[in-house]
Protein backbone atom coordinates (compact mmCIF):
# COMPACT_ATOMS: atom_id res chain seq x y z
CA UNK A 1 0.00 0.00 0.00
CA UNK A 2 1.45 3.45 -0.88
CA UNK A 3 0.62 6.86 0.27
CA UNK A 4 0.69 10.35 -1.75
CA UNK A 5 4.32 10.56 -1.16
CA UNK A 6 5.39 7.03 -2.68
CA UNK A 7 5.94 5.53 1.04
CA UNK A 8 5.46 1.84 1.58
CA UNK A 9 3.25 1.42 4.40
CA UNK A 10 3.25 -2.01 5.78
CA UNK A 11 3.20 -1.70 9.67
CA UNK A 12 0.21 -1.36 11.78
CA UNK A 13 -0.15 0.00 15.37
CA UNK A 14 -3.39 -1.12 16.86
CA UNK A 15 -4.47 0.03 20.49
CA UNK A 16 -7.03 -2.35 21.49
CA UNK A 17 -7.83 -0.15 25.16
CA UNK A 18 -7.20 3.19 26.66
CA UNK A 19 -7.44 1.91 30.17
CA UNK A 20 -3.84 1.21 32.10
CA UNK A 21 -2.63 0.44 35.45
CA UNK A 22 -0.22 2.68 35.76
CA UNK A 23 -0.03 6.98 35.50
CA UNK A 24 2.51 7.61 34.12
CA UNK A 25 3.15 11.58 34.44
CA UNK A 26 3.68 12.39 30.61
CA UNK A 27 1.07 10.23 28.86
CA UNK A 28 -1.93 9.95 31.05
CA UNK A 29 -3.68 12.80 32.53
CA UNK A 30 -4.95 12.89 36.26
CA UNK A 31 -8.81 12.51 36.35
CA UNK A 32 -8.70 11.14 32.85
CA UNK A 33 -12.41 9.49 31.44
CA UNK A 34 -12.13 5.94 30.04
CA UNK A 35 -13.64 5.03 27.06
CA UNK A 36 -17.18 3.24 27.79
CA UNK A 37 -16.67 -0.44 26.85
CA UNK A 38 -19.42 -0.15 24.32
CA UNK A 39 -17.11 2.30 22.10
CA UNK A 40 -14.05 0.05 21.55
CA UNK A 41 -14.13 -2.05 19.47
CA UNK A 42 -14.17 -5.59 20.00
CA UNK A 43 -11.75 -8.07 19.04
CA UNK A 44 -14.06 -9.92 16.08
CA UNK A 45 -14.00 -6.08 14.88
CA UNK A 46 -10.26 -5.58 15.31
CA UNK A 47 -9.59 -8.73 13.51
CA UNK A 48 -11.86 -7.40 10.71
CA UNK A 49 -10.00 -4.41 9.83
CA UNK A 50 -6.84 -6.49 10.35
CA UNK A 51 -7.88 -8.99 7.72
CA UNK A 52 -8.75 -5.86 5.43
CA UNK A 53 -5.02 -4.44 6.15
CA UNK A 54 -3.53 -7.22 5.21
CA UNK A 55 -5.08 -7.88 1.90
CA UNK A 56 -4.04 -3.71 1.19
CA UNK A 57 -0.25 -4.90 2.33
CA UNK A 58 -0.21 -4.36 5.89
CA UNK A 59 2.17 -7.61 7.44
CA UNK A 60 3.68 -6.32 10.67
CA UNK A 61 1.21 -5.45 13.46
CA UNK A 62 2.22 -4.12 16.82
CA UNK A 63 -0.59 -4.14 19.80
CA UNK A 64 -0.61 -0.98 22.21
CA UNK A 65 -2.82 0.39 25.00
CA UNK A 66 -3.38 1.85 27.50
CA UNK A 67 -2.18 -1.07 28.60
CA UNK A 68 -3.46 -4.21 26.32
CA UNK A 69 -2.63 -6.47 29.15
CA UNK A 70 -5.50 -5.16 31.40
CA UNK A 71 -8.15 -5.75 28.45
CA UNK A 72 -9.79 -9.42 28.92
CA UNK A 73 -9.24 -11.62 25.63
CA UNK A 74 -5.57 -9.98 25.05
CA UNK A 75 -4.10 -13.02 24.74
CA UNK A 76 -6.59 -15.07 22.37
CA UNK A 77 -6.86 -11.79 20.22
CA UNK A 78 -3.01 -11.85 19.53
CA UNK A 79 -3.26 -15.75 18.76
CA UNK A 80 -5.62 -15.09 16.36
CA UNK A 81 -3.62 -12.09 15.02
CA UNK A 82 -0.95 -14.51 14.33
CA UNK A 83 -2.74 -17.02 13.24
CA UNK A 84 -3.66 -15.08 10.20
CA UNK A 85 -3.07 -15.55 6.80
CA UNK A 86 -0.13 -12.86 5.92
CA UNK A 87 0.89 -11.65 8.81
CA UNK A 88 4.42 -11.56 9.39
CA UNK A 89 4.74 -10.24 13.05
CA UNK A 90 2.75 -9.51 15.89
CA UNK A 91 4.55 -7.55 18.62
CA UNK A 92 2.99 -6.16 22.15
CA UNK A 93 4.28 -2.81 24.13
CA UNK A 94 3.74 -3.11 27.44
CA UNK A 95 4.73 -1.50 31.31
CA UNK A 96 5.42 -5.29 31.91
CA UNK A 97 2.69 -5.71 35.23
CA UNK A 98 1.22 -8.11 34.44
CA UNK A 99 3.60 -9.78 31.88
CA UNK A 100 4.69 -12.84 33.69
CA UNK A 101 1.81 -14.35 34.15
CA UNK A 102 0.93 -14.75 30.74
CA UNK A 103 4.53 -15.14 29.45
CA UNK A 104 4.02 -18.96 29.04
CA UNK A 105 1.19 -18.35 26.58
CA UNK A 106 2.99 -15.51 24.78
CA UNK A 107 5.85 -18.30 24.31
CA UNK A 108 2.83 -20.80 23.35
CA UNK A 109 1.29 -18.24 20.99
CA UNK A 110 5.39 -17.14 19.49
CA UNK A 111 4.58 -13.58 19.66
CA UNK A 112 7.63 -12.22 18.09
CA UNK A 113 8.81 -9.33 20.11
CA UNK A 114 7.39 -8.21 23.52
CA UNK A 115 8.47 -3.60 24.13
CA UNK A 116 8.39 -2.94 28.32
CA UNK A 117 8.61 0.38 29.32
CA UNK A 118 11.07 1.28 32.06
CA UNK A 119 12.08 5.18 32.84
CA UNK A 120 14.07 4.58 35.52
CA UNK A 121 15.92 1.72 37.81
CA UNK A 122 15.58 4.03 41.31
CA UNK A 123 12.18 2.50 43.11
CA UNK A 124 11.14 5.94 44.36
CA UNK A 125 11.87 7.63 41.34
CA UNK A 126 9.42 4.84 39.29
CA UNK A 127 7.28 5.19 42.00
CA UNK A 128 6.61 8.76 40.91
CA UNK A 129 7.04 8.73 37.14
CA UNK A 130 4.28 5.51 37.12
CA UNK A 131 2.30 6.61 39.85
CA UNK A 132 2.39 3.32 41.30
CA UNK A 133 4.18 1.92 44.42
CA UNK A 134 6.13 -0.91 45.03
CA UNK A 135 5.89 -2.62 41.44
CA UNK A 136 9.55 -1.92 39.73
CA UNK A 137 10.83 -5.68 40.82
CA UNK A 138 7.62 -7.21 38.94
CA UNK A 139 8.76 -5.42 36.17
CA UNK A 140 12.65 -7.19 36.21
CA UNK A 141 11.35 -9.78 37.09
CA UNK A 142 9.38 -10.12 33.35
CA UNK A 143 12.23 -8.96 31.44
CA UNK A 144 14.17 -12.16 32.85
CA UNK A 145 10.99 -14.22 32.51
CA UNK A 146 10.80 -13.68 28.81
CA UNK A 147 14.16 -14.23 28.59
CA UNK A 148 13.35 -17.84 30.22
CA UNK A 149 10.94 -18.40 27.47
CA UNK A 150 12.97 -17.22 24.36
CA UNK A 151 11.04 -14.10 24.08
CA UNK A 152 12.40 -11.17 21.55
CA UNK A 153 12.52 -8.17 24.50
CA UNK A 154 13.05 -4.80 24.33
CA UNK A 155 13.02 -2.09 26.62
CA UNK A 156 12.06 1.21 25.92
CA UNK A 157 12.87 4.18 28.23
CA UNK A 158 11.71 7.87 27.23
CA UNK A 159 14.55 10.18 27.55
CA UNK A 160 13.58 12.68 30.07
CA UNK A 161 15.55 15.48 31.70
CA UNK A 162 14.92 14.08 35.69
CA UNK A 163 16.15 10.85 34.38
CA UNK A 164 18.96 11.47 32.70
CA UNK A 165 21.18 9.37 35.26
CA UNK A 166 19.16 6.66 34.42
CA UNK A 167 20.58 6.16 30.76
CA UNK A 168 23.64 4.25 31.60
CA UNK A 169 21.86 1.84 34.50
CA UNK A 170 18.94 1.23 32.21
CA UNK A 171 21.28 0.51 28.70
CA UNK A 172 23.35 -2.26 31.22
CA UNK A 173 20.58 -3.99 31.31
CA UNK A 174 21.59 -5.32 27.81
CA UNK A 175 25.18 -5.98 29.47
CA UNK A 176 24.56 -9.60 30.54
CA UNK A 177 20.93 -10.03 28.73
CA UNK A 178 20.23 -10.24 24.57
CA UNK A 179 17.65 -7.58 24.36
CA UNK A 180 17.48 -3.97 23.24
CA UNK A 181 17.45 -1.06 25.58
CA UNK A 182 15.72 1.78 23.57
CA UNK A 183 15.62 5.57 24.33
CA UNK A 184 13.11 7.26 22.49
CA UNK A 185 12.63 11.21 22.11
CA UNK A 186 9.49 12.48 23.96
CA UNK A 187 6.90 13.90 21.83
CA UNK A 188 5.16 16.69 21.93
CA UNK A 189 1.70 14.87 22.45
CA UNK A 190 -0.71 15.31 25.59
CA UNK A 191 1.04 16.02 28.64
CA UNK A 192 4.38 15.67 26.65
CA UNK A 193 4.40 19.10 25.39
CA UNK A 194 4.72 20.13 29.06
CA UNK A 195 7.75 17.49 29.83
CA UNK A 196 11.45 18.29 29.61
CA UNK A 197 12.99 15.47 27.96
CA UNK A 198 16.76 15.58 26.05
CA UNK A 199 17.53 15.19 22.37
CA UNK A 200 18.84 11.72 21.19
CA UNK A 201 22.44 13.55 20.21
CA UNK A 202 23.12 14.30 23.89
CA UNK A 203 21.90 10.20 25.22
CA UNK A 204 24.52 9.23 22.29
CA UNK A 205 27.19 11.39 23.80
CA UNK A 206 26.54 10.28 27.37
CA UNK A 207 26.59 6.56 26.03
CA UNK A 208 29.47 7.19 23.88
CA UNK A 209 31.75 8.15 26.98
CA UNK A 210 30.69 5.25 29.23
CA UNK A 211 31.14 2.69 25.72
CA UNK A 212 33.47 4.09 23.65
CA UNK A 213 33.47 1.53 20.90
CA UNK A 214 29.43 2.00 20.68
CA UNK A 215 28.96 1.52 16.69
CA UNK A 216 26.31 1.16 14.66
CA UNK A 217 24.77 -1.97 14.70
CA UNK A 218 24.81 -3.91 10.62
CA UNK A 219 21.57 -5.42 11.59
CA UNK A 220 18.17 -4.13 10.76
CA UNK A 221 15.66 -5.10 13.97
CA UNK A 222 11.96 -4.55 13.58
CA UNK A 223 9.77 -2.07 12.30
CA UNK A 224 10.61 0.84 13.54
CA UNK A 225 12.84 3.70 13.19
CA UNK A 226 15.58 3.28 15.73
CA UNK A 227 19.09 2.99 15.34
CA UNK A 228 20.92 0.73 16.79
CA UNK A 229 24.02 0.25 18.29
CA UNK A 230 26.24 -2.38 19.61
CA UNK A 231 29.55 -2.44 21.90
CA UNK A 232 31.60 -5.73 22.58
CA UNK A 233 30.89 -5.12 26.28
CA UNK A 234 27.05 -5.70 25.91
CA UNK A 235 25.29 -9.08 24.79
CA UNK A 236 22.54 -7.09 23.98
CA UNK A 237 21.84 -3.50 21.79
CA UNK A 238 20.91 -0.05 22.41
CA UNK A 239 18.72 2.00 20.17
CA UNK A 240 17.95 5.94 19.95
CA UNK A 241 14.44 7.20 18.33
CA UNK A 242 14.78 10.89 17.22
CA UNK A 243 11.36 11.26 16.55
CA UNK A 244 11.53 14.97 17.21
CA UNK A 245 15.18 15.95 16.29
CA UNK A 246 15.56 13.60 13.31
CA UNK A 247 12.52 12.98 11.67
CA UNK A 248 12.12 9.95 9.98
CA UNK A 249 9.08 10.82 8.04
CA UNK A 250 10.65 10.36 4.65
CA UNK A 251 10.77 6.55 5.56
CA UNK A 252 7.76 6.32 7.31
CA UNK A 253 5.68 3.06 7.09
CA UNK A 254 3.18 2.77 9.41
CA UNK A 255 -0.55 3.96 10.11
CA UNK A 256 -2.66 3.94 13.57
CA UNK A 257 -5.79 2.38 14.96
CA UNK A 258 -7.22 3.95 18.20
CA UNK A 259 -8.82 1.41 20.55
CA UNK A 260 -12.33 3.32 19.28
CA UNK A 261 -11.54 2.04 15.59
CA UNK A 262 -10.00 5.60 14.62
CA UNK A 263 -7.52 4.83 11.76
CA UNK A 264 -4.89 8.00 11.96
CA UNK A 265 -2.53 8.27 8.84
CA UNK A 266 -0.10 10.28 11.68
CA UNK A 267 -0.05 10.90 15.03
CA UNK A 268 0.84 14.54 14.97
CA UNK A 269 -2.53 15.66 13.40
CA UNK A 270 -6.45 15.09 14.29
CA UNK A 271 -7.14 13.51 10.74
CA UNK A 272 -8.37 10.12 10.85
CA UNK A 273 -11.29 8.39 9.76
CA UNK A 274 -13.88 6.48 11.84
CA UNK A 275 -13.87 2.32 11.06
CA UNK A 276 -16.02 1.95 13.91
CA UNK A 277 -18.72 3.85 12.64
CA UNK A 278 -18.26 2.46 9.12
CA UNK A 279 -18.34 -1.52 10.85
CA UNK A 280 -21.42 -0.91 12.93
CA UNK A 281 -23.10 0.59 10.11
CA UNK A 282 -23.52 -2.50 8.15
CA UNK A 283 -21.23 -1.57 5.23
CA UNK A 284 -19.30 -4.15 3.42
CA UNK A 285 -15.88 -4.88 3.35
CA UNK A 286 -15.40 -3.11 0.68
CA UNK A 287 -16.06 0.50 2.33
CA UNK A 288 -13.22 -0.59 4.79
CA UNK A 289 -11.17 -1.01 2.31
CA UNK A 290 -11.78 2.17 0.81
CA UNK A 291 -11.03 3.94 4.48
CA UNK A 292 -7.67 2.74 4.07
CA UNK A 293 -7.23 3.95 0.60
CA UNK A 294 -8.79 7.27 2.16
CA UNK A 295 -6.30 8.00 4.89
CA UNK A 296 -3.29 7.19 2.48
CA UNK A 297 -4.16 10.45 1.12
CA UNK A 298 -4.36 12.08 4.26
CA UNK A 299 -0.96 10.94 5.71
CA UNK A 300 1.10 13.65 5.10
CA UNK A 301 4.49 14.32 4.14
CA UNK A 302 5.67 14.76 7.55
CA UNK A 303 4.88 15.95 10.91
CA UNK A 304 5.16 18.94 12.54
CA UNK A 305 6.92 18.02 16.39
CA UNK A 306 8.77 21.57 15.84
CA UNK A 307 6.73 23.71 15.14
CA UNK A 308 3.78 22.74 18.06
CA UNK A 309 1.45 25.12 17.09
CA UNK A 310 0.71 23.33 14.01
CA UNK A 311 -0.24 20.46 16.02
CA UNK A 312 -4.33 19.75 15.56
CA UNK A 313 -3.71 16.80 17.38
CA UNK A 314 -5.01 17.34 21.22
CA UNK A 315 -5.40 13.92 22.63
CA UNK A 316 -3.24 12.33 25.08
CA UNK A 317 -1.04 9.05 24.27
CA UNK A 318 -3.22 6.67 26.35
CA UNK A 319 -6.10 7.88 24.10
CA UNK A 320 -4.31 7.79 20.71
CA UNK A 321 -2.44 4.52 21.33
CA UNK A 322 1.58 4.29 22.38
């Protein structure tokens, strides 16, 4: 499937709920409204619009929230998801919670790559950035569960200012372990237009001085932009997303679902077009089709992360989908 601009997009991001167990400060506002169970849509609708993306050339599908653990059927959804007819990869983003309890049946299942977010190693300082208490060690002790079970991990960890010390604890966590640590530029979305983070240039320096023989890493891993970088002192990898200070527009390949069935050509502007409404009307196939065809002329050339008052975007990241 190609857009106006000759892009290939072939990579799906699909939030099936906007509810999550954690608060984190910069995606989830305080007091924040769920979305009434009767407006998401449900699985047998998900995998309807999956089945359409696929036959337009979608392949690689990644499952988001909120957090998609907390929504009932999770698990079957994603077997079914990968049970169908070309798909290439499912993989599931996550704040890890509840991760190890169904990490035997994401093994059964051979999800292909399971994201965690961690900000920070310091209990109190998780504490606050999640809004939880006590939960960090559940979170380790997932990452080394999946590693039990052969499970493709990575960790991502938005590079904020108050966590800056964090870099180097959080990228040693690939030191002894094959996964990815990745630090991703915070964007200016919901709450994250009022959060200090740092530019990837300045976590490469910092990294840079603690691994000097940090290089760029030959292989290409998933879907996504990052780059990726290896050092002889780490089993594992560490990749930087300069979504704000790099764009990688020019490459992009992907398109968005919302967990209310709104498919978003990008995530920097309010565009999208409602599949929920065009499911539950009775129309064919066929019009869902056309939706996608629709929002490939929408997508547009890039976004606009610098210069903010462009932005017609004004939902949060729980709402839109991580």
């Amino acid at each position: 499937m190609k857009d106006s601009y000759n892009r290939t997009i072939n990579y799906m991001r699909i939030s099936i709920t906007d509810h999550c167990n954690f608060r984190c400060q910069y995606c989830m506002p305080a007091g924040i409204q769920w979305t009434p169970s009767d407006k998401l849509l449900t699985f047998e609708e998900i995998l309807t619009v999956c089945k359409i993306a696929v036959s337009k050339g979608i392949c690689d599908f990644k499952v988001t929230g909120g957090e998609p653990l907390v929504r009932p059927g999770c698990i079957d959804f994603l077997r079914k998801l990968k049970e169908m007819d070309g798909v290439h990869s499912v993989t599931l983003t996550t704040n890890g919670l509840l991760l190890e309890q169904v990490a035997e049946e994401l093994a059964k299942i051979k999800i292909d790559s399971v994201n965690i977010s961690v900000d920070s190693l310091v209990e109190e300082q998780f504490d606050k950035l999640t809004g939880t208490k006590g939960n960090l060690p559940k979170i380790l002790s997932a990452i080394d569960c999946l590693q039990r079970y052969n499970i493709k991990t990575k960790v991502n960890a938005v590079l904020l200012r108050e966590t800056v010390d964090q870099m180097i604890p959080l990228a040693l966590l690939a030191k002894d372990r094959k996964i990815d640590v990745k630090f991703i530029e915070i964007m200016p979305v919901g709450l994250g237009r009022k959060t200090e983070g740092i530019p990837a240039k300045e976590a490469l320096t910092i990294l840079q001085k603690r691994w000097p023989d940090l290089h760029i890493a030959k292989e290409v891993k998933g879907n996504g932009p990052a780059i990726y970088y290896r050092s002889k002192e780490l089993q594992g990898s560490i990749g930087l997303i300069h979504a704000v200070s790099n764009p990688f527009c020019e490459d992009c390949n992907r398109i968005r679902m919302t967990s209310q069935g709104i498919l978003k050509p990008c995530l920097c502007y309010e565009a999208g077009i409602n599949l929920r409404e065009i499911l539950r009307s009775g129309a064919g196939e066929e019009k869902i089709s056309v939706a996608f065809d629709n929002a490939m002329t929408q997508k547009p050339e890039a976004h606009c992360f610098s210069h903010i008052e462009d932005m017609t975007e004004q939902r949060g990241m729980s709402e839109i989908g991580g």
